[in-house]
C-alpha atoms as a PDB file:
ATOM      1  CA  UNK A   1       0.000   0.000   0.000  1.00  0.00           C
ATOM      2  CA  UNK A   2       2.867   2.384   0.780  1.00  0.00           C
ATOM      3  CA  UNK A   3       4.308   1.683  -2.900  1.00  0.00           C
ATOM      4  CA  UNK A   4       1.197   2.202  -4.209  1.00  0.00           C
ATOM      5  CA  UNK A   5       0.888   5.651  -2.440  1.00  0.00           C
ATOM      6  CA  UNK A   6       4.571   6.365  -3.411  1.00  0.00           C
ATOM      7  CA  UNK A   7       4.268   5.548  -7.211  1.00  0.00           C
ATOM      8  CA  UNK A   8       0.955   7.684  -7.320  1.00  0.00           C
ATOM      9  CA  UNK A   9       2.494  10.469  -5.236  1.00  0.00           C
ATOM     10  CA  UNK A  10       5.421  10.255  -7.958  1.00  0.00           C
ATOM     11  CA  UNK A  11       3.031  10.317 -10.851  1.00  0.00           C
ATOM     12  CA  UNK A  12       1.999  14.154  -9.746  1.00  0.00           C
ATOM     13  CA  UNK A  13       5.128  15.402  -8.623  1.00  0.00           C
ATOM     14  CA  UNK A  14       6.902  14.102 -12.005  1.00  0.00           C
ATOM     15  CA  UNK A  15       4.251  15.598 -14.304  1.00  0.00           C
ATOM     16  CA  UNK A  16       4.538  19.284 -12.391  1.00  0.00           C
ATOM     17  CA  UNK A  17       8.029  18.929 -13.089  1.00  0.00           C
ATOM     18  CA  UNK A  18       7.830  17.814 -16.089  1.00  0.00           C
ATOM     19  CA  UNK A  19       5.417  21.150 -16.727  1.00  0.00           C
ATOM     20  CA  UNK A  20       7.905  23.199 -15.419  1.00  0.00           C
ATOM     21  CA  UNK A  21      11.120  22.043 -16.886  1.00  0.00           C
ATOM     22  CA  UNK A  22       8.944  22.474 -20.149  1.00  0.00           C
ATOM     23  CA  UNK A  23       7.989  26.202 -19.398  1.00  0.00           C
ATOM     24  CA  UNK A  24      11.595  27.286 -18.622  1.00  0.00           C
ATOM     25  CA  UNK A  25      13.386  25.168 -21.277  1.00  0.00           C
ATOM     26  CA  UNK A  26      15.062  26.323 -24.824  1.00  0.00           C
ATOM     27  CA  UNK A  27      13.324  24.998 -27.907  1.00  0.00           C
ATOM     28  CA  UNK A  28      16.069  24.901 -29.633  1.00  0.00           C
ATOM     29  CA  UNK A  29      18.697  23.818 -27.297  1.00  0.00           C
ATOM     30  CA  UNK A  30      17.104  20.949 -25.249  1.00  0.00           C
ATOM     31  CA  UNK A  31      14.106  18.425 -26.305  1.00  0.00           C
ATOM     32  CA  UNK A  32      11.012  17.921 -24.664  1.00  0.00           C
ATOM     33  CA  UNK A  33      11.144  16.216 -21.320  1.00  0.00           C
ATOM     34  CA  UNK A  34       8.158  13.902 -20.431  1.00  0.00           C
ATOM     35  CA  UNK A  35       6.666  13.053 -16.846  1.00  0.00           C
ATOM     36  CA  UNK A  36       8.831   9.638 -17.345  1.00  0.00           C
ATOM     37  CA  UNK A  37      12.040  11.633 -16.951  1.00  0.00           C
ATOM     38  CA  UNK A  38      11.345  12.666 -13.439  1.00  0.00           C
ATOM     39  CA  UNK A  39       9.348   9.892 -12.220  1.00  0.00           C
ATOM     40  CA  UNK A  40      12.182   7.074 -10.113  1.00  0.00           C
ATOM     41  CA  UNK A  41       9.388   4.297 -10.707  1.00  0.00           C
ATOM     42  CA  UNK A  42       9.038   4.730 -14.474  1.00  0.00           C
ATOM     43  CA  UNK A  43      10.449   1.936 -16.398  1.00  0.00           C
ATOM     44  CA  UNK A  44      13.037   2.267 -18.901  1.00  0.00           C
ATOM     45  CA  UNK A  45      12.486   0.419 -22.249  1.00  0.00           C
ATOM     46  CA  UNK A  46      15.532  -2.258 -22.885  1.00  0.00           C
ATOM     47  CA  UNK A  47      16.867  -2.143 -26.675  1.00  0.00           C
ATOM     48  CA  UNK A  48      16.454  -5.662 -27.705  1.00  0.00           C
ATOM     49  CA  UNK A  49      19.754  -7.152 -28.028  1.00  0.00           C
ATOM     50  CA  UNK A  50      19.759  -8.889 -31.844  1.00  0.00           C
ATOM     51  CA  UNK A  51      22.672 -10.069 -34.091  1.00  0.00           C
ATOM     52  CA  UNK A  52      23.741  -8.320 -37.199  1.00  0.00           C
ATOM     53  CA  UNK A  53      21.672 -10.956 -38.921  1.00  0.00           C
ATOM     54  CA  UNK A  54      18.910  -9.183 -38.467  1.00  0.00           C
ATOM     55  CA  UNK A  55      19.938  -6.124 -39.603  1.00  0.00           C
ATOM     56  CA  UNK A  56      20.522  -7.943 -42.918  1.00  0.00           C
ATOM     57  CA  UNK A  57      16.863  -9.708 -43.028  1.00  0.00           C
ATOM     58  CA  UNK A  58      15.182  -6.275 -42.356  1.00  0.00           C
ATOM     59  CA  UNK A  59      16.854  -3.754 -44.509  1.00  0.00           C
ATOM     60  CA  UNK A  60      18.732  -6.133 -47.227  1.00  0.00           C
ATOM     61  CA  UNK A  61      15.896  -9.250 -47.781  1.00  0.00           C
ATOM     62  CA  UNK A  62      12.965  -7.060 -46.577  1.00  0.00           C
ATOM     63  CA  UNK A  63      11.607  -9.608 -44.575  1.00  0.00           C
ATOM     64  CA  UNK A  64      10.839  -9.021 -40.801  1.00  0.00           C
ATOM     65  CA  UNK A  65      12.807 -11.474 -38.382  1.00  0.00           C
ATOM     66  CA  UNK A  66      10.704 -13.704 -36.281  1.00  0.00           C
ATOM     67  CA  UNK A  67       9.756 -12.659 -32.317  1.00  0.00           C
ATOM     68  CA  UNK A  68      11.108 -15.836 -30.982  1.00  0.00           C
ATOM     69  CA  UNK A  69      14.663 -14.741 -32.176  1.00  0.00           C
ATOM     70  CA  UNK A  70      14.653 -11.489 -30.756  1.00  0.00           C
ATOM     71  CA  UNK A  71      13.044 -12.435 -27.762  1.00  0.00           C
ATOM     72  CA  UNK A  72      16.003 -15.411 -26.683  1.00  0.00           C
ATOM     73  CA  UNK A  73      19.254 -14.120 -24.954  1.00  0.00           C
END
C-alpha cells in the first residue's frame, strides 16, 4: 500500500516537473522532457539485443525477423 501511495504520489510530482522544466526550457537547445524523466518508478524500455543478422533480413531481404529470435538471450 505504501508503494502504491509512493508511485501515485510520484506520478503528480513528475508531471509538475515535467510542466515546469517544459515552461523554462530552450526549444532549440534541449528536447522535450516527459513526466517519465522525473518519475524514479518509471520503467526504462531495454533495446532488444539482436545479431547483425537481423539487420541484414530487415533492410537487405525485406523480410521481418521472427519474435522468438529477438526475444532469446
Amino acid at each position: 500500500m505504501l508503494e502504491g501511495r509512493q508511485r501515485h504520489d510520484w506520478s503528480l510530482a513528475s508531471s509538475m516537473m515535467a510542466v515546469f522544466a517544459n515552461a523554462h526550457r530552450d526549444p532549440k537547445r534541449s528536447r522535450l522532457l516527459r513526466p517519465s524523466d522525473f518519475d524514479p518508478f518509471a520503467k526504462r524500455a531495454r533495446p532488444v539485443k539482436t545479431d547483425v543478422s537481423v539487420l541484414k533480413d530487415v533492410f537487405i531481404d525485406r523480410r521481418m525477423p521472427s519474435v522468438a529470435s529477438e526475444v532469446a538471450p
